[in-house]
Structures are given as structure tokens and as C-alpha cells.
PDB file of N, CA and C in Angstrom:
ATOM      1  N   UNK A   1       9.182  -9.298 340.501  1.00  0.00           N
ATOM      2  CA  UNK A   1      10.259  -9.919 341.232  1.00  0.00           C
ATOM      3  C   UNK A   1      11.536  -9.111 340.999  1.00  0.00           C
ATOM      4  N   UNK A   2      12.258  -9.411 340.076  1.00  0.00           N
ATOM      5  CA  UNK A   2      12.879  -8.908 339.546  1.00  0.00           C
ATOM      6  C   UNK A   2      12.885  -6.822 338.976  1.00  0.00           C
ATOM      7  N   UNK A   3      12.074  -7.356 338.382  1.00  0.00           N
ATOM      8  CA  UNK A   3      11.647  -6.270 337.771  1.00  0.00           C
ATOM      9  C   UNK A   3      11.138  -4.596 338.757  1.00  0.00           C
ATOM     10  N   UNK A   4      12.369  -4.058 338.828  1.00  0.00           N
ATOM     11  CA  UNK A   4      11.591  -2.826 339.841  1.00  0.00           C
ATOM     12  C   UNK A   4      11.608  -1.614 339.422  1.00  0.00           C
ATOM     13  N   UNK A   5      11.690  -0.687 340.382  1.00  0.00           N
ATOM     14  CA  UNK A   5      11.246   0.934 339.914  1.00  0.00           C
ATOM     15  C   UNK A   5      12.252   1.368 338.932  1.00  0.00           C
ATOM     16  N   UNK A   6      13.553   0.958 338.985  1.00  0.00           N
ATOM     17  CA  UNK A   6      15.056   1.542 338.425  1.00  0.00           C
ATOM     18  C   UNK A   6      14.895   0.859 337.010  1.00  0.00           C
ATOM     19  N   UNK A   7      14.217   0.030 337.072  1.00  0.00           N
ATOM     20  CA  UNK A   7      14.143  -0.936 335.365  1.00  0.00           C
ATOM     21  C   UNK A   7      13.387  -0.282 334.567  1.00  0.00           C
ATOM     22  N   UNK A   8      11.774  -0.209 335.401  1.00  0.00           N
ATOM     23  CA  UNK A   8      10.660   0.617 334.954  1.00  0.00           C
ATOM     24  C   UNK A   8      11.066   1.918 334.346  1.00  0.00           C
ATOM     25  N   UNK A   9      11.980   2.777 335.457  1.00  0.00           N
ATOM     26  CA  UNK A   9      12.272   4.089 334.438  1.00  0.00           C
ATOM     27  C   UNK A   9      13.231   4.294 333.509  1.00  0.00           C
ATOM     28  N   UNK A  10      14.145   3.117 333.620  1.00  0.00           N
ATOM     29  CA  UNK A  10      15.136   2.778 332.364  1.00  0.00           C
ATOM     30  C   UNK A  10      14.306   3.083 330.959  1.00  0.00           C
ATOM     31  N   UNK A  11      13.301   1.433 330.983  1.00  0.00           N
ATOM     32  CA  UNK A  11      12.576   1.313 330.083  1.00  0.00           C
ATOM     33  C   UNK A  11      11.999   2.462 329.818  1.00  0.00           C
ATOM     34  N   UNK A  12      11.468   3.075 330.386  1.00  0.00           N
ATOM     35  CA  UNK A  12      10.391   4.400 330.250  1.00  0.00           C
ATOM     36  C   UNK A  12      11.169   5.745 329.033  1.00  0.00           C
ATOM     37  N   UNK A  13      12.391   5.588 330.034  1.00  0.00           N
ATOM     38  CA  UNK A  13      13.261   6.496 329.272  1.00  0.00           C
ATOM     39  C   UNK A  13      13.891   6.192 327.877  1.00  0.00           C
ATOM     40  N   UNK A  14      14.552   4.475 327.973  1.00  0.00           N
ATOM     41  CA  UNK A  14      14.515   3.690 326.679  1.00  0.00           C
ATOM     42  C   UNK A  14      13.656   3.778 325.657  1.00  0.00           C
ATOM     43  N   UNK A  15      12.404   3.684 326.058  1.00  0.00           N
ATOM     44  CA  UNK A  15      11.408   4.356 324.870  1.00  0.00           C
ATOM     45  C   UNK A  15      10.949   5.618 324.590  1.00  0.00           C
ATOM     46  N   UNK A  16      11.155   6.820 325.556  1.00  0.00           N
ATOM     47  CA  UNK A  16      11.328   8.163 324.845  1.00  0.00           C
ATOM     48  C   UNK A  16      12.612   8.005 324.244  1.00  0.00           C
ATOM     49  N   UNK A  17      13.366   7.843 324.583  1.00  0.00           N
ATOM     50  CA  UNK A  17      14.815   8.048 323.022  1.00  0.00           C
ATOM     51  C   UNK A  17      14.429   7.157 321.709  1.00  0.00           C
ATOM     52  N   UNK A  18      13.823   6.284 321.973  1.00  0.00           N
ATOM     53  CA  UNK A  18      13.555   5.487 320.654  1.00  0.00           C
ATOM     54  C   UNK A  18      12.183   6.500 319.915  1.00  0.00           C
ATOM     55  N   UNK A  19      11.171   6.918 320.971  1.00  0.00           N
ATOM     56  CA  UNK A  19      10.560   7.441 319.909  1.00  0.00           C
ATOM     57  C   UNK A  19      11.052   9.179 319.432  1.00  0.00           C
ATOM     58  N   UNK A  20      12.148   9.559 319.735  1.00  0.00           N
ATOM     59  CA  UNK A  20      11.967  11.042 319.407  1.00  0.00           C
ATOM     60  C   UNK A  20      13.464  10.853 318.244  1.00  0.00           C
ATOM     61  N   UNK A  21      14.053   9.219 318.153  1.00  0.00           N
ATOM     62  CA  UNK A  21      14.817   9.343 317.399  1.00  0.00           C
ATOM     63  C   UNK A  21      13.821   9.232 316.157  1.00  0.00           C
ATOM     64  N   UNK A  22      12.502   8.147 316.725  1.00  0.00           N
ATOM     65  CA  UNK A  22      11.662   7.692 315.326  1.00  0.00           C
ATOM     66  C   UNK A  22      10.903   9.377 314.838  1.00  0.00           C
ATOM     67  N   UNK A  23      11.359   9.989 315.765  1.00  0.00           N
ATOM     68  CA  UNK A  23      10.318  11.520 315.015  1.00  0.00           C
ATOM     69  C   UNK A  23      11.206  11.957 314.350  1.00  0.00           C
ATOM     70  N   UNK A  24      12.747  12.430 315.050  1.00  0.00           N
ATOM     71  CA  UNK A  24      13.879  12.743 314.078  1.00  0.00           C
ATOM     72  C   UNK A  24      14.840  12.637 313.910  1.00  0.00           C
ATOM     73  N   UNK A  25      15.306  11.454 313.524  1.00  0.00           N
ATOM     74  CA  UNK A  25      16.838  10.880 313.618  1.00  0.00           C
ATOM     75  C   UNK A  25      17.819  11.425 313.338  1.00  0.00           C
ATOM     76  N   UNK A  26      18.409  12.836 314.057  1.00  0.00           N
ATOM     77  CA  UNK A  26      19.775  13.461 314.168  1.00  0.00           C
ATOM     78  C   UNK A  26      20.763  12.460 314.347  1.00  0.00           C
ATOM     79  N   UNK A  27      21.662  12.760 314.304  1.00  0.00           N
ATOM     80  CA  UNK A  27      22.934  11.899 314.937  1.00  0.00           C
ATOM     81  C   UNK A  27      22.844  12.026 316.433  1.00  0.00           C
ATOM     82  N   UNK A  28      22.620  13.630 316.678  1.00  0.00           N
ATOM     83  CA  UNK A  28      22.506  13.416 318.350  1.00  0.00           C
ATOM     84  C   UNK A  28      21.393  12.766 318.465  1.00  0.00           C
ATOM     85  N   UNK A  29      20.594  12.758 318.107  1.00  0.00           N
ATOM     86  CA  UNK A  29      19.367  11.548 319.202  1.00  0.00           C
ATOM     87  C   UNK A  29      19.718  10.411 319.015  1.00  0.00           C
ATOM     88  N   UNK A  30      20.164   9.836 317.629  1.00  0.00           N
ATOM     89  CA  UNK A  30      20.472   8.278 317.711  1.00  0.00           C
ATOM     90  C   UNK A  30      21.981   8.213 318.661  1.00  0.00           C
ATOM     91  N   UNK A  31      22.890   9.114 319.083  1.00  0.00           N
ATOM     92  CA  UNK A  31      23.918   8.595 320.283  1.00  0.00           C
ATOM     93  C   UNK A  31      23.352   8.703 321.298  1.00  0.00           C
ATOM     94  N   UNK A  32      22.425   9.518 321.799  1.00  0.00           N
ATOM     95  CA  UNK A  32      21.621   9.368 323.073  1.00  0.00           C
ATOM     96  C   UNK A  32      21.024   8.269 323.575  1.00  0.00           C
ATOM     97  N   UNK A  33      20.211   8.083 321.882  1.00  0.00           N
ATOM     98  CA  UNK A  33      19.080   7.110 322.241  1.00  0.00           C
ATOM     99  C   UNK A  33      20.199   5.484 322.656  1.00  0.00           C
ATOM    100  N   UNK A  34      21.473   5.560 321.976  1.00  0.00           N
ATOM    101  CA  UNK A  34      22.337   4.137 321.952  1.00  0.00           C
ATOM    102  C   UNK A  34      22.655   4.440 323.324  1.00  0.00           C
ATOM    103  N   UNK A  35      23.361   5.393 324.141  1.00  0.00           N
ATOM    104  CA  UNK A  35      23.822   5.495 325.695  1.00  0.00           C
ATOM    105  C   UNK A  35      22.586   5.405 326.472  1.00  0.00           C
ATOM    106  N   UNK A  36      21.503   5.496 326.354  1.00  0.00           N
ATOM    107  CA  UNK A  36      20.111   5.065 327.209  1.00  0.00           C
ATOM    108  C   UNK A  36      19.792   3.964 327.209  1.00  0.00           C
ATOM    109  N   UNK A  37      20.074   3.269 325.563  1.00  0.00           N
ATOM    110  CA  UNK A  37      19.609   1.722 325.610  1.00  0.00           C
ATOM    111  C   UNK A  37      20.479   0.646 326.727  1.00  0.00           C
ATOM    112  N   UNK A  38      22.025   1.442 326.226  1.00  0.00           N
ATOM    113  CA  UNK A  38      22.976   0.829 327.053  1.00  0.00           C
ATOM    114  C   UNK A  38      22.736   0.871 328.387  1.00  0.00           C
ATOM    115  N   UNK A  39      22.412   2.273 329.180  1.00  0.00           N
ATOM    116  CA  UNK A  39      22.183   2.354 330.282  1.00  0.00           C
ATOM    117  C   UNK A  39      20.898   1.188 330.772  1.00  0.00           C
ATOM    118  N   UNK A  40      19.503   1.118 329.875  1.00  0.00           N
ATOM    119  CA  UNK A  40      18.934   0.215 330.494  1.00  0.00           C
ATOM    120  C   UNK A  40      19.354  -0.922 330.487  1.00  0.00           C
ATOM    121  N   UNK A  41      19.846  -1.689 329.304  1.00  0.00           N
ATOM    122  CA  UNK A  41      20.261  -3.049 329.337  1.00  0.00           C
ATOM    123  C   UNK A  41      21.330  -2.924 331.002  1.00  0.00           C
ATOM    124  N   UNK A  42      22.184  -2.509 331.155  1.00  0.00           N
ATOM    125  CA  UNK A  42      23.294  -2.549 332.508  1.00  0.00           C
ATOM    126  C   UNK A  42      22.209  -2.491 333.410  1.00  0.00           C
ATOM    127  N   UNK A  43      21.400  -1.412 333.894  1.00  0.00           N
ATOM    128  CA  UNK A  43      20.130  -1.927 335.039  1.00  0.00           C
ATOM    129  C   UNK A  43      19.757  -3.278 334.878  1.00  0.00           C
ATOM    130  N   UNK A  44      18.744  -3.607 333.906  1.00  0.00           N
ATOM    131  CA  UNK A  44      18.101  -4.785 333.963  1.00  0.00           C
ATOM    132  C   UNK A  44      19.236  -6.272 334.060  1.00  0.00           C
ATOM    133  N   UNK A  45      20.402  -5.874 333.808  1.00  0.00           N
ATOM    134  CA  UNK A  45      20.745  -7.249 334.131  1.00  0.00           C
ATOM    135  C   UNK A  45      21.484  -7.254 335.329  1.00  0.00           C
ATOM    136  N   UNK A  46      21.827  -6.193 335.928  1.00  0.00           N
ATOM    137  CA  UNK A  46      21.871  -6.066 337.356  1.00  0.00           C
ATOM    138  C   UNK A  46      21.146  -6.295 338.301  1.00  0.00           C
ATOM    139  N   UNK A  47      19.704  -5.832 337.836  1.00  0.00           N
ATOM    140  CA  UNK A  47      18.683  -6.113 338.386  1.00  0.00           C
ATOM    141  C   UNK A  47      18.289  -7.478 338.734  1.00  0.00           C
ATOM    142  N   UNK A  48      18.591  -8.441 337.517  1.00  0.00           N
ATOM    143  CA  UNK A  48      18.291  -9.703 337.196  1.00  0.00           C
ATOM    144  C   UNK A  48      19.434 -10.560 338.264  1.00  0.00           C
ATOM    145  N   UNK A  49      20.812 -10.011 338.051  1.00  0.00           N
ATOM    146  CA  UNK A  49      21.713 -10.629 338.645  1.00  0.00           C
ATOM    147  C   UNK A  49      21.822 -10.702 340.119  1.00  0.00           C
ATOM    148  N   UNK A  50      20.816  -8.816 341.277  1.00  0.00           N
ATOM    149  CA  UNK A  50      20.733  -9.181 342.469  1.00  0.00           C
ATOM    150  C   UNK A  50      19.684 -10.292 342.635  1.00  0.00           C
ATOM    151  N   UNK A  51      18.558 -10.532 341.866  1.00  0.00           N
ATOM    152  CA  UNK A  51      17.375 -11.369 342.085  1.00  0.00           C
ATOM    153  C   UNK A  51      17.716 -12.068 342.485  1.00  0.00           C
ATOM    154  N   UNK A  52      18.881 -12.835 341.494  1.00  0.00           N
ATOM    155  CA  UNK A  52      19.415 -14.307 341.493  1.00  0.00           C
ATOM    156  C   UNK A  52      20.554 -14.586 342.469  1.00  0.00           C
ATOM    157  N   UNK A  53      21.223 -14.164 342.977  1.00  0.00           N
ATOM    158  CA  UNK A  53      22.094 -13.845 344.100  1.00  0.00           C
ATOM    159  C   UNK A  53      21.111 -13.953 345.599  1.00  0.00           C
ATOM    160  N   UNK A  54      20.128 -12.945 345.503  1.00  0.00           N
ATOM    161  CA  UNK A  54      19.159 -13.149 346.483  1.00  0.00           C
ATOM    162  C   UNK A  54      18.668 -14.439 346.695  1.00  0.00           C
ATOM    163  N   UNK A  55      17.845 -14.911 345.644  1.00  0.00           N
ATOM    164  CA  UNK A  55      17.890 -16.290 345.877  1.00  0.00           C
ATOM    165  C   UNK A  55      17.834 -17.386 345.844  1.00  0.00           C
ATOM    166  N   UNK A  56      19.200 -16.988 345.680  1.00  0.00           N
ATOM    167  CA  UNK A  56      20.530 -18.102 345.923  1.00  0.00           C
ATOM    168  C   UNK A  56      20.704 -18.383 347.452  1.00  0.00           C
ATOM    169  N   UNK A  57      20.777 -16.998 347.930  1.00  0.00           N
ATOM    170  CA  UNK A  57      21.367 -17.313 349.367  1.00  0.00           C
ATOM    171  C   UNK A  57      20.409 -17.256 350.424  1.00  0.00           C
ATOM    172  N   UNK A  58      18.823 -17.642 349.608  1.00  0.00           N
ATOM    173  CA  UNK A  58      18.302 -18.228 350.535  1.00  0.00           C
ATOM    174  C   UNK A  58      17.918 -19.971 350.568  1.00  0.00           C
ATOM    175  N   UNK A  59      18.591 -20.269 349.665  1.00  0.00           N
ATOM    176  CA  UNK A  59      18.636 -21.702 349.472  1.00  0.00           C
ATOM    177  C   UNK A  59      19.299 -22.131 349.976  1.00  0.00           C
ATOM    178  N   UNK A  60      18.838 -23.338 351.317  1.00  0.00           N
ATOM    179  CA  UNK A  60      19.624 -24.240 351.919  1.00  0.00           C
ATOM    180  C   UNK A  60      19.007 -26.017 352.038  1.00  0.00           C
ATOM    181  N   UNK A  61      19.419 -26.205 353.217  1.00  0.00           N
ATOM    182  CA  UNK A  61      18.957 -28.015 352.993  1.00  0.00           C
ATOM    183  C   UNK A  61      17.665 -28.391 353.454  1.00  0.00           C
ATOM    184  N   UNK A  62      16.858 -26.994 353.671  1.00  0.00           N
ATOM    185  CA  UNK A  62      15.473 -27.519 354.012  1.00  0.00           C
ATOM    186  C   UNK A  62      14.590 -26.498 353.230  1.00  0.00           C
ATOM    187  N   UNK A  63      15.101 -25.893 351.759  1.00  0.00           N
ATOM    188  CA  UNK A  63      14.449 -25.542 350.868  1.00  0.00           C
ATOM    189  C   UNK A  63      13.734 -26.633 350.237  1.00  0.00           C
ATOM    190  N   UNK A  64      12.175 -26.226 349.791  1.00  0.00           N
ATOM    191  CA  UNK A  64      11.569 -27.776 349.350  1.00  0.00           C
ATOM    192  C   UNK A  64      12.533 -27.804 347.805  1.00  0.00           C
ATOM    193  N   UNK A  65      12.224 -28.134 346.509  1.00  0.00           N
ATOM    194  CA  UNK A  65      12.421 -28.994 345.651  1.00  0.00           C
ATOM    195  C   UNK A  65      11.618 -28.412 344.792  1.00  0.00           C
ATOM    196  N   UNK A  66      10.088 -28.495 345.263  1.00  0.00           N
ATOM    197  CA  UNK A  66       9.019 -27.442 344.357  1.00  0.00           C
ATOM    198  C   UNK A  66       9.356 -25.800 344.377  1.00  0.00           C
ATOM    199  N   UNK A  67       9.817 -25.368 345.524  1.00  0.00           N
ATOM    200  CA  UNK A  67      10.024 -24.019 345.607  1.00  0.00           C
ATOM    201  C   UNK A  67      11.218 -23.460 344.737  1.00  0.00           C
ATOM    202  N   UNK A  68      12.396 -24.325 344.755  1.00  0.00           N
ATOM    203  CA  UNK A  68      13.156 -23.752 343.928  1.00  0.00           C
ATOM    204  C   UNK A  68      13.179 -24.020 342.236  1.00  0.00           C
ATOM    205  N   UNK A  69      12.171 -25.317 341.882  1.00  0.00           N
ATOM    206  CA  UNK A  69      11.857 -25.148 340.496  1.00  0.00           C
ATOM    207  C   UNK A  69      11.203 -23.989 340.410  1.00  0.00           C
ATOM    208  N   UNK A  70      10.204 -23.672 341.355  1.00  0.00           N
ATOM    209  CA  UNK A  70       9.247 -22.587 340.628  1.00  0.00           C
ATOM    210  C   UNK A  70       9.811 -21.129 340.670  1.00  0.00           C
ATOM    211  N   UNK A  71      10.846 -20.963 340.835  1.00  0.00           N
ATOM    212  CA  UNK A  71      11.794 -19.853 340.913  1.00  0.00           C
ATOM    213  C   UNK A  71      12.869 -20.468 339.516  1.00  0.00           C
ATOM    214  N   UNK A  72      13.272 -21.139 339.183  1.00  0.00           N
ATOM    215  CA  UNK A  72      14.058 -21.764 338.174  1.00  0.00           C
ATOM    216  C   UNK A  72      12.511 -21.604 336.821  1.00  0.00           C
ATOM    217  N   UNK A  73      11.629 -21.840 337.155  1.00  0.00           N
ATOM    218  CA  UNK A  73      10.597 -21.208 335.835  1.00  0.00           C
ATOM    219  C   UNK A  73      10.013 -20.210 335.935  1.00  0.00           C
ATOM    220  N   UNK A  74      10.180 -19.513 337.729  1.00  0.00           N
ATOM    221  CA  UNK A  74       9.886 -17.749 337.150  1.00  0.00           C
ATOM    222  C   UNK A  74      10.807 -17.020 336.170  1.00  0.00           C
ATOM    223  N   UNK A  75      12.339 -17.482 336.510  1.00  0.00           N
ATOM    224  CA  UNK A  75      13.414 -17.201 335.965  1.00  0.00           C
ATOM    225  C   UNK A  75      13.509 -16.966 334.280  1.00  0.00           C
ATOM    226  N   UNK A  76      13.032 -18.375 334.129  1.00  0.00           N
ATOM    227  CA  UNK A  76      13.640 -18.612 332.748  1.00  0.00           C
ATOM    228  C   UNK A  76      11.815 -18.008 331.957  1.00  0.00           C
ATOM    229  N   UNK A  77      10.759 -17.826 332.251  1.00  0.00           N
ATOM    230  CA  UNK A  77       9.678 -16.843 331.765  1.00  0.00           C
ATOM    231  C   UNK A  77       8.640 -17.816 331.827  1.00  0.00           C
ATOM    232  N   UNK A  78       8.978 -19.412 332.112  1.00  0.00           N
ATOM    233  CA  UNK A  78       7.578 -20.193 331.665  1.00  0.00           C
ATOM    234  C   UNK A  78       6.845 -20.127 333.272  1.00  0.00           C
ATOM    235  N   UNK A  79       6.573 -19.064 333.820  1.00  0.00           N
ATOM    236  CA  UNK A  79       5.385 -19.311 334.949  1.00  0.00           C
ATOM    237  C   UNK A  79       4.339 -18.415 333.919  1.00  0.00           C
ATOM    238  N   UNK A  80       3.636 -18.688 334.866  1.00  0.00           N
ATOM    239  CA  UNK A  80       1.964 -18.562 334.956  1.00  0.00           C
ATOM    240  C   UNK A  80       1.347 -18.246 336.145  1.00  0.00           C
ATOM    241  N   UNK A  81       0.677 -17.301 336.266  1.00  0.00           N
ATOM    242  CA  UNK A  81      -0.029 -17.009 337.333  1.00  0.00           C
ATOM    243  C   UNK A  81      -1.841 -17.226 337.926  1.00  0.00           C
ATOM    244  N   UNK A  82      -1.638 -18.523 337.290  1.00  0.00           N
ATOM    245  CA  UNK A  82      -2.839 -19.522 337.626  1.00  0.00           C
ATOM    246  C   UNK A  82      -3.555 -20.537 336.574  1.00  0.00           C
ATOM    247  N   UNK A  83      -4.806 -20.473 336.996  1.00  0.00           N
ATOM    248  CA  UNK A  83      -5.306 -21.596 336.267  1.00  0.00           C
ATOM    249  C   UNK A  83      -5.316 -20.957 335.022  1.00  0.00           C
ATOM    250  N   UNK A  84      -5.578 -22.334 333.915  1.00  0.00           N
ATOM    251  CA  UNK A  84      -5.778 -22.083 332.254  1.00  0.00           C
ATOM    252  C   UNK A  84      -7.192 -21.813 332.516  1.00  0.00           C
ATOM    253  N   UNK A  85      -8.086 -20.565 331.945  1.00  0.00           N
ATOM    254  CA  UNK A  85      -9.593 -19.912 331.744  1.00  0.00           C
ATOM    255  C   UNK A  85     -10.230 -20.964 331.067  1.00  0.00           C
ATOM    256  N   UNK A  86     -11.532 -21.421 331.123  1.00  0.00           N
ATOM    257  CA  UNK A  86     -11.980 -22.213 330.340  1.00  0.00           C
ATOM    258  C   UNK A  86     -13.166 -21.245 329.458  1.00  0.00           C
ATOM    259  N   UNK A  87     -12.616 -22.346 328.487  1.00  0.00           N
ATOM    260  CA  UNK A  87     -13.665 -21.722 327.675  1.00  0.00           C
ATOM    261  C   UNK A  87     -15.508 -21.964 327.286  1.00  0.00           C
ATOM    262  N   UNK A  88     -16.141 -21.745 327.368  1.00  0.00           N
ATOM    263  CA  UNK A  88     -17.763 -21.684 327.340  1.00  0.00           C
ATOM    264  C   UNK A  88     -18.155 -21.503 325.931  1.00  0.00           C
ATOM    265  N   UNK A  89     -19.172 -22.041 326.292  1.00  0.00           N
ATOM    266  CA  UNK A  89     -19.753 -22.177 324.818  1.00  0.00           C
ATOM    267  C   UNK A  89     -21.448 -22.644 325.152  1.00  0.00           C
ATOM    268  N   UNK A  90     -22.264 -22.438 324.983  1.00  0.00           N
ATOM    269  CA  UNK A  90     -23.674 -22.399 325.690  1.00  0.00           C
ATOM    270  C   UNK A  90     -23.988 -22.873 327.361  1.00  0.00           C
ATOM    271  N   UNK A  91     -23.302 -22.300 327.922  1.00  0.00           N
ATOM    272  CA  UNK A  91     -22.978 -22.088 329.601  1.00  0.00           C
ATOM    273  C   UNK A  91     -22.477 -23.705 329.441  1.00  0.00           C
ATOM    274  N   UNK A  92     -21.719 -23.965 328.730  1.00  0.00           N
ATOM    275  CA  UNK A  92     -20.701 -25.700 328.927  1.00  0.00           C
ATOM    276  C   UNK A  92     -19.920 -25.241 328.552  1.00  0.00           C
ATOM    277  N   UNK A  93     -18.477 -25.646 330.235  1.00  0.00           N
ATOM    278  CA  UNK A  93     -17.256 -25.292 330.000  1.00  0.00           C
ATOM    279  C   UNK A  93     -16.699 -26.289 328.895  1.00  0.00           C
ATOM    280  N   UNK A  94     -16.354 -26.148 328.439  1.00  0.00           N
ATOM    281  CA  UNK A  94     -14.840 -27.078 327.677  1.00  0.00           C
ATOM    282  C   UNK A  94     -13.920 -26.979 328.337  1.00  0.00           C
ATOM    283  N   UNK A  95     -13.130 -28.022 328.570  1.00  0.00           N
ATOM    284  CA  UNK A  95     -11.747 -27.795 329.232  1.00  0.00           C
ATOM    285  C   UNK A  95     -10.823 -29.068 327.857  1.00  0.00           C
ATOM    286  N   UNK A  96      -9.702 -29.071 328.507  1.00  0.00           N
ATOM    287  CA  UNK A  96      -8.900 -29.497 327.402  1.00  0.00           C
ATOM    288  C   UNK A  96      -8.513 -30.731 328.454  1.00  0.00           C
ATOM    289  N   UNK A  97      -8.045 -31.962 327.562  1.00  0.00           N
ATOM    290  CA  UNK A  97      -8.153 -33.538 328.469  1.00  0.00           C
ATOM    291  C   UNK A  97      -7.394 -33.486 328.939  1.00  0.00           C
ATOM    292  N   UNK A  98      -6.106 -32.546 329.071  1.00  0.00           N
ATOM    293  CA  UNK A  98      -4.655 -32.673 330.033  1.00  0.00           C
ATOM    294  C   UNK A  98      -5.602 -32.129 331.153  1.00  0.00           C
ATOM    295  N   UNK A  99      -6.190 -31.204 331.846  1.00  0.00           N
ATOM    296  CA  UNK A  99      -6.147 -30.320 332.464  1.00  0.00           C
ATOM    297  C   UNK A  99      -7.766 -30.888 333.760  1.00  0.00           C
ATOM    298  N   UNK A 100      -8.269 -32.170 332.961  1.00  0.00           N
ATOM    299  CA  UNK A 100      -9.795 -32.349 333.577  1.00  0.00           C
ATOM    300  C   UNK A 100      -9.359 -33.347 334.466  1.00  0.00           C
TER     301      UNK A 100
END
């Protein structure tokens, strides 16, 4: 959702400076590696901030109720992208009593 190509190579790059400071921590790699971290953190919450702007302004008076919770818990990290797996145990599922 959120998350796109400009974040991806932030991060990407965020973790080559972290690991070539962990190979040899000069002073120059640890100021690099701090102006890269910085640089990704400013993407990703830009990133985060058009998401949420986006939509925002597609919310009006005939948005359902379910649609914008489930954007209010993609948001905040508690989605899920389907059912809970059950678990087996001599070809008998178990399931758990909330869920049957």
C-alpha cells in the first residue's frame, strides 16, 4: 500500500550503510550510514503521509463503515491477509472455539 519502490531502495540502501559500518566503523561510514538512515526515515514517512492523504480524500458519505476500519487496521499493522491455517493432527483439523 503504502510501501513502494522509493521506500524499498531507501531501505535497501539503509542496510548497506549499516552493514559496511558493521564491517568497519570509520567515522566516515558511521556519518553516511546516519544521513541514509535519515534519508530513509523522511521517505517512509512521506510515503506513509501521501497514503493517508490519499485516503482521506477518498472518503465521503457513501464510504461503507467496514471499508474505512479496514484501512484504519491496515494502517495501524493489525490486518491480516486471511484466514487463521488450521492446524492437523491425524488428518483432524483443530480449529480454536473463537473461530468454529
Amino acid at each position: 500500500m503504502w510501501f513502494n519502490d522509493d521506500c524499498k531502495t531507501a531501505v535497501k540502501d539503509r542496510k548497506k550503510a549499516l552493514h559496511k559500518v558493521k564491517a568497519s566503523p570509520t567515522t566516515e561510514n558511521i556519518e553516511k550510514y546516519k544521513i541514509i538512515r535519515a534519508k530513509a526515515r523522511r521517505t517512509i514517512k512521506c510515503a506513509k503521509r501521501r497514503s493517508l492523504q490519499s485516503f482521506v480524500s477518498k472518503i465521503n458519505s457513501r464510504t461503507s463503515i467496514r471499508k474505512v476500519w479496514a484501512m484504519v487496521r491496515k494502517l495501524a499493522g493489525k490486518y491480516h491477509f486471511g484466514d487463521i491455517p488450521h492446524l492437523g493432527v491425524n488428518n483432524n483439523k483443530i480449529r480454536h472455539p473463537r473461530y468454529i
